[in-house]
N, C-alpha and C. Protein backbone atom coordinates (compact mmCIF):
# COMPACT_ATOMS: atom_id res chain seq x y z
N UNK A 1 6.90 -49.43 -96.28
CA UNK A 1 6.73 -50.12 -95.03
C UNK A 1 6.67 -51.61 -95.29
N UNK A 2 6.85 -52.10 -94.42
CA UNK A 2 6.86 -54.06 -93.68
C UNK A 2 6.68 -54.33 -92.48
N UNK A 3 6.62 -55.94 -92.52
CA UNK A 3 6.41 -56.30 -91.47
C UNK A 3 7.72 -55.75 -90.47
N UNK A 4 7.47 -55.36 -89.07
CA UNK A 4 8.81 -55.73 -88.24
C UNK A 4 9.33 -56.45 -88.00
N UNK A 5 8.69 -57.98 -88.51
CA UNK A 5 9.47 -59.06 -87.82
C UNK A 5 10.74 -59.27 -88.97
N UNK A 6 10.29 -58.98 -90.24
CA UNK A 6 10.67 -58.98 -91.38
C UNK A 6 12.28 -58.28 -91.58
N UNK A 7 12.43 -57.10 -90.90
CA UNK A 7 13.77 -56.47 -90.80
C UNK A 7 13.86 -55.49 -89.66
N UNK A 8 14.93 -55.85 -89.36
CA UNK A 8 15.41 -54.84 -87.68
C UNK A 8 15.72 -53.46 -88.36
N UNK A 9 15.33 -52.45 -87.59
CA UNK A 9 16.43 -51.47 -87.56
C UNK A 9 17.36 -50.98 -87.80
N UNK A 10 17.38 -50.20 -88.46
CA UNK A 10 19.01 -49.93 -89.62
C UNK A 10 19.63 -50.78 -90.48
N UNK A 11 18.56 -51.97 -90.64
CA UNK A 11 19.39 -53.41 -91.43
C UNK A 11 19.36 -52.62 -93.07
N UNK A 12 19.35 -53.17 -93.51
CA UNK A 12 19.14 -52.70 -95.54
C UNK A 12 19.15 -54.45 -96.16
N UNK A 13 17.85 -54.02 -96.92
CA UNK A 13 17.43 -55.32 -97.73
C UNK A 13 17.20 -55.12 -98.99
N UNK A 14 16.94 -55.85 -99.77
CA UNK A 14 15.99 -55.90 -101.35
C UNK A 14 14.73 -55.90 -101.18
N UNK A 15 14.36 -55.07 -102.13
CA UNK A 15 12.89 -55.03 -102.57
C UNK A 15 12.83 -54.64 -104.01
N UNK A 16 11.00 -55.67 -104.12
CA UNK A 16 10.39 -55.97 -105.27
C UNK A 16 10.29 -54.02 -105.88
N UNK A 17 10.81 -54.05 -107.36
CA UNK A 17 9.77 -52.87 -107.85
C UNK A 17 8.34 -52.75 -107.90
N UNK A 18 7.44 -52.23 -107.75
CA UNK A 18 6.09 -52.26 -107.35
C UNK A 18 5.60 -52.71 -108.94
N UNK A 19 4.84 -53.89 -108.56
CA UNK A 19 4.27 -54.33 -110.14
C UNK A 19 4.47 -55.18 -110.46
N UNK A 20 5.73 -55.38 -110.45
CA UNK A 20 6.88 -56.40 -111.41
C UNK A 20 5.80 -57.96 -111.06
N UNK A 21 5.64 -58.78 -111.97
CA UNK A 21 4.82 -59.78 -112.11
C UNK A 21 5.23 -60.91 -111.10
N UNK A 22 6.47 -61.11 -111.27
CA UNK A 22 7.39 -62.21 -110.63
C UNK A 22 8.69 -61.33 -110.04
N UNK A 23 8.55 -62.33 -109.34
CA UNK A 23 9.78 -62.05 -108.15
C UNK A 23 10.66 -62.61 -108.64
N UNK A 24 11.98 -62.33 -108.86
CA UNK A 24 13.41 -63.13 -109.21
C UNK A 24 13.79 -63.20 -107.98
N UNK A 25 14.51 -64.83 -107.86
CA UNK A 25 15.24 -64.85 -106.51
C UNK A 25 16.56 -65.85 -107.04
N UNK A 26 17.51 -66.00 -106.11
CA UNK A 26 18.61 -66.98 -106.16
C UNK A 26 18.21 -68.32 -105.22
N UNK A 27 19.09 -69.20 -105.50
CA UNK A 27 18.38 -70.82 -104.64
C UNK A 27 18.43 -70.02 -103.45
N UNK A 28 18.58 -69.40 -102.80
CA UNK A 28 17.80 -69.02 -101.45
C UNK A 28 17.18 -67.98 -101.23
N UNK A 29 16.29 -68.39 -102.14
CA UNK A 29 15.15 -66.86 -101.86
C UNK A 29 15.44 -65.38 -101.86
N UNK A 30 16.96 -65.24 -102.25
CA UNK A 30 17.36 -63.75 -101.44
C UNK A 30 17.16 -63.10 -102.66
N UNK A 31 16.42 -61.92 -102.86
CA UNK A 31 16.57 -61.25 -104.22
C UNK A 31 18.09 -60.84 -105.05
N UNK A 32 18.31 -61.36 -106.24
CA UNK A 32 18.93 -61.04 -107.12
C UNK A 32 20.05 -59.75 -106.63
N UNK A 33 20.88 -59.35 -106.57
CA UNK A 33 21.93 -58.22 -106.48
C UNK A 33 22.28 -57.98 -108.24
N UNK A 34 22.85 -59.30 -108.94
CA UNK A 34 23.27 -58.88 -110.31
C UNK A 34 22.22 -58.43 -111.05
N UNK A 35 21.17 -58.69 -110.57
CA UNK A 35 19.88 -57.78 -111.18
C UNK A 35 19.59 -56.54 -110.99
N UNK A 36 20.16 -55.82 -111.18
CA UNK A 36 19.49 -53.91 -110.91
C UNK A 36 18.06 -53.61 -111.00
N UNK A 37 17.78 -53.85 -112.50
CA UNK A 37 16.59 -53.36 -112.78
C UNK A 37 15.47 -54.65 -112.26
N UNK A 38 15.43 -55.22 -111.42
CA UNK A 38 14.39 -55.68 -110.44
C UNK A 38 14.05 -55.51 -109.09
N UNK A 39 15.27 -54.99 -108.30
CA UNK A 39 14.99 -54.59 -107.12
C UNK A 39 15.96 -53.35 -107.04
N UNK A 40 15.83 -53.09 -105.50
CA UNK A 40 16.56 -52.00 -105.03
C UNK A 40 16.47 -52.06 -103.82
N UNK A 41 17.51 -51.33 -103.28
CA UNK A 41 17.71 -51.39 -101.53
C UNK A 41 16.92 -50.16 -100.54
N UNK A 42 16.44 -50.83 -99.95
CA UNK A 42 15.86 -50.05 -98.60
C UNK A 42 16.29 -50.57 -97.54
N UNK A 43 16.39 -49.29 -96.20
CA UNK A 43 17.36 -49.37 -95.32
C UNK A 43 15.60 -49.20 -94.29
N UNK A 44 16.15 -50.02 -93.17
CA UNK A 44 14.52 -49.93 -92.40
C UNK A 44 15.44 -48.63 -91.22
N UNK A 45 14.43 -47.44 -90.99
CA UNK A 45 14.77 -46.57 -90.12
C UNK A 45 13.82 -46.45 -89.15
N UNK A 46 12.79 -47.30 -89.01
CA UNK A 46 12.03 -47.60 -87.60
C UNK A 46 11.71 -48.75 -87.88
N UNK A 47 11.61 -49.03 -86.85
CA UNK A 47 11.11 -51.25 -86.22
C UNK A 47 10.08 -50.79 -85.33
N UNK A 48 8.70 -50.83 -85.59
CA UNK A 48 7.79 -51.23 -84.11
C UNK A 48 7.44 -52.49 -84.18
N UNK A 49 8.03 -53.47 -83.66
CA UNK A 49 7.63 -54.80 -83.30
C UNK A 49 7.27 -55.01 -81.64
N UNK A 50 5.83 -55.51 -81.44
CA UNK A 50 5.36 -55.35 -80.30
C UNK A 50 4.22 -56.70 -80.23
N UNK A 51 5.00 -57.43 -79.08
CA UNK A 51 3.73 -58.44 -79.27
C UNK A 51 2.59 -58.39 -77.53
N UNK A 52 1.70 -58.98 -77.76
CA UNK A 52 0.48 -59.17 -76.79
C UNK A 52 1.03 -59.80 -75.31
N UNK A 53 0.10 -60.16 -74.72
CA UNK A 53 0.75 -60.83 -73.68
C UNK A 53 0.54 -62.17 -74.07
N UNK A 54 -0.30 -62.89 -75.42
CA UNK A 54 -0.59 -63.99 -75.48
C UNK A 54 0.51 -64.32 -76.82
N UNK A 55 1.80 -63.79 -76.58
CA UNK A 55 2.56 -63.70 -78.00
C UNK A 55 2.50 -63.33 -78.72
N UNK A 56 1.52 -63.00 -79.27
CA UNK A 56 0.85 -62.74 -80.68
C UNK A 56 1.34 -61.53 -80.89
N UNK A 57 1.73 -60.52 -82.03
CA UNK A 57 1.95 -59.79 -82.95
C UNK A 57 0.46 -58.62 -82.34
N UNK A 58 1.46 -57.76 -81.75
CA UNK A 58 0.11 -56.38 -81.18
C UNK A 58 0.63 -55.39 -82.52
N UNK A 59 2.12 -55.01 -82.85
CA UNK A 59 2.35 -54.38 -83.16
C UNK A 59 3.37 -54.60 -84.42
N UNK A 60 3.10 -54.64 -86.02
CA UNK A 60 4.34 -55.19 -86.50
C UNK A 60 4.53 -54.88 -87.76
N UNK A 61 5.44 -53.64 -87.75
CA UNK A 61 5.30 -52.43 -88.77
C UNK A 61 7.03 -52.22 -88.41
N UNK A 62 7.54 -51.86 -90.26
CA UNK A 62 8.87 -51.32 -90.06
C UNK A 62 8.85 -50.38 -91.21
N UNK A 63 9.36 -48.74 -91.10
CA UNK A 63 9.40 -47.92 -92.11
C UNK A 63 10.45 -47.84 -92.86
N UNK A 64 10.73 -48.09 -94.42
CA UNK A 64 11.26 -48.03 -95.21
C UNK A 64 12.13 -47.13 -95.49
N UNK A 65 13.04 -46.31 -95.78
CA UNK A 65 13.98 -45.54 -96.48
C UNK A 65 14.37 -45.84 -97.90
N UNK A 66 13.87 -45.97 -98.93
CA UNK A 66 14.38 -46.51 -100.38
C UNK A 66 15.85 -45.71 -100.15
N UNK A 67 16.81 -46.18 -100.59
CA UNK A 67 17.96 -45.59 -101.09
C UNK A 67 18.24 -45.49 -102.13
N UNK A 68 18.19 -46.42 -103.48
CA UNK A 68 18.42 -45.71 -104.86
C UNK A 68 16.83 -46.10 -105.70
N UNK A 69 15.97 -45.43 -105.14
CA UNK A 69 14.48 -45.39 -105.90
C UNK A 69 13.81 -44.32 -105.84
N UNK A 70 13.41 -43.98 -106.19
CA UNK A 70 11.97 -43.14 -106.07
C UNK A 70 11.02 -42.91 -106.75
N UNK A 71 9.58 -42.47 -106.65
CA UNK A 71 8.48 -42.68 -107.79
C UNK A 71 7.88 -41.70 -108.30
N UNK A 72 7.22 -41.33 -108.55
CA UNK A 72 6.19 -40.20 -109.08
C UNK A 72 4.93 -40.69 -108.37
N UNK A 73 4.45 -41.65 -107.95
CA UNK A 73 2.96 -41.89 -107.90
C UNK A 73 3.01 -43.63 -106.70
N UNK A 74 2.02 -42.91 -105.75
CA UNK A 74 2.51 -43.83 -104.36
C UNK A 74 0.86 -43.88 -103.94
N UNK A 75 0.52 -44.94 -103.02
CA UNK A 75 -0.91 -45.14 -102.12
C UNK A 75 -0.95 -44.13 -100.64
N UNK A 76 -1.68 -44.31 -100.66
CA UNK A 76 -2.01 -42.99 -99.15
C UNK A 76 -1.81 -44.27 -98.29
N UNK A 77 -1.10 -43.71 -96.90
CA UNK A 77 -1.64 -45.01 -95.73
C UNK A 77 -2.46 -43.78 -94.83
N UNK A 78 -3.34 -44.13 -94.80
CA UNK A 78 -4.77 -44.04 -93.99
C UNK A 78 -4.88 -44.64 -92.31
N UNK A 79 -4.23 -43.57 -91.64
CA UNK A 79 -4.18 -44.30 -90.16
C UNK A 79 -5.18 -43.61 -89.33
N UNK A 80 -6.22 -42.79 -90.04
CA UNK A 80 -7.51 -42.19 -89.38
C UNK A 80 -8.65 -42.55 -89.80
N UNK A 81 -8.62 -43.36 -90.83
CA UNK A 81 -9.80 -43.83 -91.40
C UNK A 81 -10.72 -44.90 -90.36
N UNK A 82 -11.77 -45.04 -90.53
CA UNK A 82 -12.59 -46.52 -89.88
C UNK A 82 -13.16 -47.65 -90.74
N UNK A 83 -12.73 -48.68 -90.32
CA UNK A 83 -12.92 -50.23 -90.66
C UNK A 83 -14.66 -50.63 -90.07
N UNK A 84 -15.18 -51.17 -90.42
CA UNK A 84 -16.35 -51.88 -89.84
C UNK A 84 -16.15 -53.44 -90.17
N UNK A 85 -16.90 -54.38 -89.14
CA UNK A 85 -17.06 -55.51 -89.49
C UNK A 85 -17.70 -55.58 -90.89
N UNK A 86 -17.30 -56.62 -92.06
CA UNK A 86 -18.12 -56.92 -92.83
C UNK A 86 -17.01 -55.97 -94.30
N UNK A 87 -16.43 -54.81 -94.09
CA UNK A 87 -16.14 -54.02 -95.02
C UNK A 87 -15.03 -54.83 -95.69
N UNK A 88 -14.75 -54.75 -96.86
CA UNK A 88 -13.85 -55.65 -97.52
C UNK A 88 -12.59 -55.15 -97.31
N UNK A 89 -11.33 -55.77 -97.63
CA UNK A 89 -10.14 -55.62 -97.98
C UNK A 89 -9.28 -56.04 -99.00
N UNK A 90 -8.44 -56.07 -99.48
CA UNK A 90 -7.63 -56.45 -100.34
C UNK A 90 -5.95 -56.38 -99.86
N UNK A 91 -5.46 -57.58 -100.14
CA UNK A 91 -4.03 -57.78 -100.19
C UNK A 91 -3.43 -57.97 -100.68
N UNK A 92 -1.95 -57.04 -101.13
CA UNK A 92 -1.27 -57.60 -102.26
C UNK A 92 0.17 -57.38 -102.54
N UNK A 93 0.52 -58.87 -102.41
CA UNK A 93 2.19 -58.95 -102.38
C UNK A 93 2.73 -60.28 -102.91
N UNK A 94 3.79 -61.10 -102.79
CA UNK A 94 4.14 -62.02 -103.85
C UNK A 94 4.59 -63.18 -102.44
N UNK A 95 3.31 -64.43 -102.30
CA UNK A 95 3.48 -65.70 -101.95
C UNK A 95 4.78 -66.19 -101.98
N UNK A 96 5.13 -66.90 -100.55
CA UNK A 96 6.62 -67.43 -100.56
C UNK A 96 5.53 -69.64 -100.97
N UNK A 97 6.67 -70.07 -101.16
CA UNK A 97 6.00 -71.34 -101.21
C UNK A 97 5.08 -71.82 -100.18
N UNK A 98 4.74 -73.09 -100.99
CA UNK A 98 3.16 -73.15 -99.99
C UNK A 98 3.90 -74.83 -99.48
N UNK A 99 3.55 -75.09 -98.51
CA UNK A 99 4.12 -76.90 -98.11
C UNK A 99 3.17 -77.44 -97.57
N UNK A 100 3.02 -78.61 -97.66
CA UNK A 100 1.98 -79.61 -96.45
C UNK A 100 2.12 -79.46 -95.20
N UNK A 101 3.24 -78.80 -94.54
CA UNK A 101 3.61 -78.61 -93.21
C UNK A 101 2.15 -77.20 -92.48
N UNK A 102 2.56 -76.30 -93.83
CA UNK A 102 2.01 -74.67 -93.52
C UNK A 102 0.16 -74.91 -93.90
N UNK A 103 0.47 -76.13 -94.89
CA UNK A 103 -1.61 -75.82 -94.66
C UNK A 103 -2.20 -76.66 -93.46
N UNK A 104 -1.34 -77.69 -93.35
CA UNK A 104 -1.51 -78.49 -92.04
C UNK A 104 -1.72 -77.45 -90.69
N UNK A 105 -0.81 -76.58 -90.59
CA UNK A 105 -0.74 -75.83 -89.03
C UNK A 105 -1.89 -74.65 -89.65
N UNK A 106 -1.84 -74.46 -90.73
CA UNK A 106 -2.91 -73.04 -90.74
C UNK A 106 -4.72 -73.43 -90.72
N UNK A 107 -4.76 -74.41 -91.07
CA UNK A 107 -6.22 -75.11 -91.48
C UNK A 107 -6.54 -76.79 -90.66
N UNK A 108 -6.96 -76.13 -89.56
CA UNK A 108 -7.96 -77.46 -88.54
C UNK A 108 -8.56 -78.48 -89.69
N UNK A 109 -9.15 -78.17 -90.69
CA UNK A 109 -10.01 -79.05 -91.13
C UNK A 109 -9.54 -79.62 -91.82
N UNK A 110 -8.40 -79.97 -92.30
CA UNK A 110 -7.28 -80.24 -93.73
C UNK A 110 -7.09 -81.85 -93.21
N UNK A 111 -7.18 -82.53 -93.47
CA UNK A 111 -6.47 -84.52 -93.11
C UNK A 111 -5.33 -84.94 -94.26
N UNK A 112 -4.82 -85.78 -93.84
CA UNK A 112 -4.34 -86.49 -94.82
C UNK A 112 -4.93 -86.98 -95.87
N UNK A 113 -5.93 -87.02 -95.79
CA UNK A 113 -7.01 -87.43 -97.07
C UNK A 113 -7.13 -86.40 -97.83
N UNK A 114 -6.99 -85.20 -97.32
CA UNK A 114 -7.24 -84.01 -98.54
C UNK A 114 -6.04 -83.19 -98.74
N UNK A 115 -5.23 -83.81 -97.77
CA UNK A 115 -4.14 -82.93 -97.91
C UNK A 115 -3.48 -82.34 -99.19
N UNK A 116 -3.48 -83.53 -100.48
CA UNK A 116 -2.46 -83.09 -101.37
C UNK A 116 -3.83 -82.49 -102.41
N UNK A 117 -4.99 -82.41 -102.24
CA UNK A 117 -5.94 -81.53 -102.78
C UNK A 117 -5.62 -79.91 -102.58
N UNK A 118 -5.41 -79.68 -101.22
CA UNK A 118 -5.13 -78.55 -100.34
C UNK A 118 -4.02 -77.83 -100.78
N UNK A 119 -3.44 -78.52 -100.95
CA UNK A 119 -1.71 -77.80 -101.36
C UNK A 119 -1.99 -77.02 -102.85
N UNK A 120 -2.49 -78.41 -103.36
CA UNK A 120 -2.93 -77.94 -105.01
C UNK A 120 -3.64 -76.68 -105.24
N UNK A 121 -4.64 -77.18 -104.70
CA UNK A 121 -5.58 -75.85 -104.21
C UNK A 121 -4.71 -74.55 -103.96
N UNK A 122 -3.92 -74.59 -103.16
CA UNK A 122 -3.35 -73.10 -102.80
C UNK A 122 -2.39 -72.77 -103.54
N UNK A 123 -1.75 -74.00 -103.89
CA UNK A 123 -0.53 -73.19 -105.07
C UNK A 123 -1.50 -72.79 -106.02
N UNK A 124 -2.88 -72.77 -106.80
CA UNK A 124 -2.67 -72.10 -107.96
C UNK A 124 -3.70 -70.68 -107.61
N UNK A 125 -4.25 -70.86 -105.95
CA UNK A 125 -4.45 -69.53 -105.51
C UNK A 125 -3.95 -68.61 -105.64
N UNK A 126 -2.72 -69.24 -104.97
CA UNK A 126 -1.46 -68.18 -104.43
C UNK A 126 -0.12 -68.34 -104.67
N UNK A 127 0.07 -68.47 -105.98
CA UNK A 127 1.35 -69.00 -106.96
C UNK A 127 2.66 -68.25 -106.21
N UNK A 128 3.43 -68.87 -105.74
CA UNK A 128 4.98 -68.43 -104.86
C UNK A 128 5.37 -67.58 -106.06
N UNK A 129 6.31 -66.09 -105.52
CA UNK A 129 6.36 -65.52 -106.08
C UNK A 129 5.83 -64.61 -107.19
N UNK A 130 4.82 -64.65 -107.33
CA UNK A 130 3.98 -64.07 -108.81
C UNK A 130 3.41 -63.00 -107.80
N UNK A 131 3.13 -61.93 -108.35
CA UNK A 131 2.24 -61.10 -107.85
C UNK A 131 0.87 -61.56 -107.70
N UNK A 132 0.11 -61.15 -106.36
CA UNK A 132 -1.39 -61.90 -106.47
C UNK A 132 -2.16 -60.64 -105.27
N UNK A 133 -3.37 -59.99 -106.01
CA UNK A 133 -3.77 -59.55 -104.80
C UNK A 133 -4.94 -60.86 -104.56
N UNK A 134 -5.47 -60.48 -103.29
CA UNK A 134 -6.29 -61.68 -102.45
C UNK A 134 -6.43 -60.25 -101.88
N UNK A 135 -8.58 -61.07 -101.49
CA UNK A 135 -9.27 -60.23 -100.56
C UNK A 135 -10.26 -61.01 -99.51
N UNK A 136 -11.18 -60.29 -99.05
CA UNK A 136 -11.23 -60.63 -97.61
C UNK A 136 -12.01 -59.69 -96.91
N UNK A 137 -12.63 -60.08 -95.67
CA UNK A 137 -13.49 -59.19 -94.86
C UNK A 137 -13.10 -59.09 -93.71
N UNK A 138 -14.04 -57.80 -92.98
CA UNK A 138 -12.88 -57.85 -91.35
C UNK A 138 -14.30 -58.36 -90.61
N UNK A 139 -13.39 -59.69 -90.02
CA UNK A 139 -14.04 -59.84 -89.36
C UNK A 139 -13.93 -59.29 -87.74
N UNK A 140 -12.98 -58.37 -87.39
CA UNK A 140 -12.68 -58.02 -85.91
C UNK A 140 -12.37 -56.67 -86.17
N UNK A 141 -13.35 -55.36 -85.92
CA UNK A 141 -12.41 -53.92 -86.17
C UNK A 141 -11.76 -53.22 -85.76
N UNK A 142 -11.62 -54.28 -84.15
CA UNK A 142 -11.24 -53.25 -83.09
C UNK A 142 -9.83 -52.92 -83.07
N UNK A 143 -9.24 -52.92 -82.12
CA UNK A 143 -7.49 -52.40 -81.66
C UNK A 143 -6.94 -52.56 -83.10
N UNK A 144 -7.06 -54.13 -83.22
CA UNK A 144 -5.85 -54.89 -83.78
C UNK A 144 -6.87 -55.65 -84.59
N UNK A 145 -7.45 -55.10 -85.96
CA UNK A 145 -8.22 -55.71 -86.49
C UNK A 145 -8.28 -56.84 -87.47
N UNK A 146 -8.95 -58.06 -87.56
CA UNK A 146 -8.73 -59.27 -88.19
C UNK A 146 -9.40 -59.33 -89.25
N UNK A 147 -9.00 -60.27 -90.41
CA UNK A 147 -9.96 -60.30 -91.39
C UNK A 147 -9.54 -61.73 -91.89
N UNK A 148 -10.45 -62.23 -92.47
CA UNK A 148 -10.75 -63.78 -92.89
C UNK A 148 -10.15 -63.65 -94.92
N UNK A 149 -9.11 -63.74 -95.28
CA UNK A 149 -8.38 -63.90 -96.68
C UNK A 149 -7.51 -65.01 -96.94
N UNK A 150 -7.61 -65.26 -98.09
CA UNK A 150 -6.32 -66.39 -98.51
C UNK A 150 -5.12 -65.80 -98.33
N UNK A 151 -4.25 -66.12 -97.58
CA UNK A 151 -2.78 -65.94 -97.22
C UNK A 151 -2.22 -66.90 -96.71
N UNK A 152 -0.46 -66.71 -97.44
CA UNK A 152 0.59 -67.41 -97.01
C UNK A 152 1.63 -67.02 -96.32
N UNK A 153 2.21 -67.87 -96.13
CA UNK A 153 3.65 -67.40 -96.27
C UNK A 153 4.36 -66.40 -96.82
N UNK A 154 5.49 -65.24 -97.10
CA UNK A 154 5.63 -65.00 -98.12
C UNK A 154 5.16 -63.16 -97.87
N UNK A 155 3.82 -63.24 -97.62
CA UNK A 155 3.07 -62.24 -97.84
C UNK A 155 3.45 -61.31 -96.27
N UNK A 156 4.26 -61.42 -95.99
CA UNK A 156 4.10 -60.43 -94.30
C UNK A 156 4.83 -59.17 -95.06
N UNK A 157 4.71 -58.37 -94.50
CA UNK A 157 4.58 -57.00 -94.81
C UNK A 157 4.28 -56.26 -96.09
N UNK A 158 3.13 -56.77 -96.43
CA UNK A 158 1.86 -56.92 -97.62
C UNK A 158 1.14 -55.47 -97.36
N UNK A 159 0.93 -54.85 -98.32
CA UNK A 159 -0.13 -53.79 -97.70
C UNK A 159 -1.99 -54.48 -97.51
N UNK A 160 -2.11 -53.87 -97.04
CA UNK A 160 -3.23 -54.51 -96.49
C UNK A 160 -4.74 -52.74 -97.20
N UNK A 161 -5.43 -53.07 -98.05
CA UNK A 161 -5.78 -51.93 -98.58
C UNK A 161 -7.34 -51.85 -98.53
N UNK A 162 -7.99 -50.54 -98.05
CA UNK A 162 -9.56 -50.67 -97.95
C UNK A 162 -9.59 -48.93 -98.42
N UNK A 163 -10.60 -49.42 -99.62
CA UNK A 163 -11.32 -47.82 -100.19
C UNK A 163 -9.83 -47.32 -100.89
N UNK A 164 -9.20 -48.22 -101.46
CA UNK A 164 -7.95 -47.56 -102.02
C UNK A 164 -7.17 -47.00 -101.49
N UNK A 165 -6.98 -47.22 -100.17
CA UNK A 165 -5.56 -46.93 -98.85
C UNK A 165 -5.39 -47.75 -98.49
N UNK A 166 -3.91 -47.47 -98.25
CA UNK A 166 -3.38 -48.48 -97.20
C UNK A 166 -3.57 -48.25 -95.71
N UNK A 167 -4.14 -49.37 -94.77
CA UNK A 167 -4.78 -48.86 -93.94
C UNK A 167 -3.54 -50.13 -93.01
N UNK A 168 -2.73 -50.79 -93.54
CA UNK A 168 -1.80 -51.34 -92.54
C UNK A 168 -1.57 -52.74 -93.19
N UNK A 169 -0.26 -53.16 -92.68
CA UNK A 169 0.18 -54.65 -93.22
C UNK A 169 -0.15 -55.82 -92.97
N UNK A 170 -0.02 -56.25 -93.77
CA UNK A 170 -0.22 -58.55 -93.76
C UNK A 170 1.30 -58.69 -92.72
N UNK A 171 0.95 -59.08 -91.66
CA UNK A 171 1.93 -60.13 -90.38
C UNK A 171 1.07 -61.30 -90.38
């Protein structure tokens, strides 16, 4: 699974092998093709992309089809389980770059005075491309539940993991 915003419906993309430290990409981000043994193609065979009435992302999940992969050993997704305020989480997927533009719009408290602290700061949080889990608490459990973690860019259709399930994705 991924984000929906991430791939439509019947599209087919690249994806990371689960693990792999670093992400290989070409000058535009697109994963490697002459590379085999780093990715592989999945074809998305459902899109629920569904947003609020206030724009916002209600709904934003797309199911996977691997076409030349498969594993021996996979995470449960957990869509009956319960969240409480306060219970931790963990996220983990591979940071797209970090810019002065994206900590500027994500963080009220950031100035030009700290700005190039900030950036620093997050690139060696959340190193673009490298594998990184990041965790976090919920702070909201309800419908559409929120939680307070370091995230970027990069990271949307991230599993999002509590008690060792996947209980739903980084949008």
């Amino acid at each position: 699974m991924t984000a929906g915003h991430v791939i439509a419906n019947g599209r087919t993309a690249r994806a990371q092998y689960p693990g792999k430290a670093k992400v290989e990409r070409d000058s535009k981000g697109v994963y490697r093709r002459e590379i085999p043994a780093s990715a592989f193609d999945v074809k998305a065979v459902a899109n629920y992309y569904f947003t609020s009435n206030s724009g916002f992302p209600k709904v934003d999940l797309a199911v996977l089809n691997t076409l030349d992969f498969s594993h021996d050993h996979w995470v449960t997704l957990d869509l009956t389980g319960t969240i409480d305020h306060g219970d931790v989480i963990d996220i983990l997927g591979y940071p797209g770059p970090i810019n002065e533009g994206g900590i500027l719009v994500s963080h009220s408290s950031i100035t030009n005075a700290n700005l190039d602290k900030a950036v620093d700061n997050a690139r060696q949080l959340l190193p673009s491309g490298t594998l990184v889990v990041t965790f976090g608490t919920i702070i909201d459990a309800g419908d559409l539940p929120t939680f307070r973690a370091s995230t970027t860019h990069g990271l949307s259709g991230a599993p999002v993991v509590h008690n060792g399930k996947v209980i739903g994705n980084f949008h």
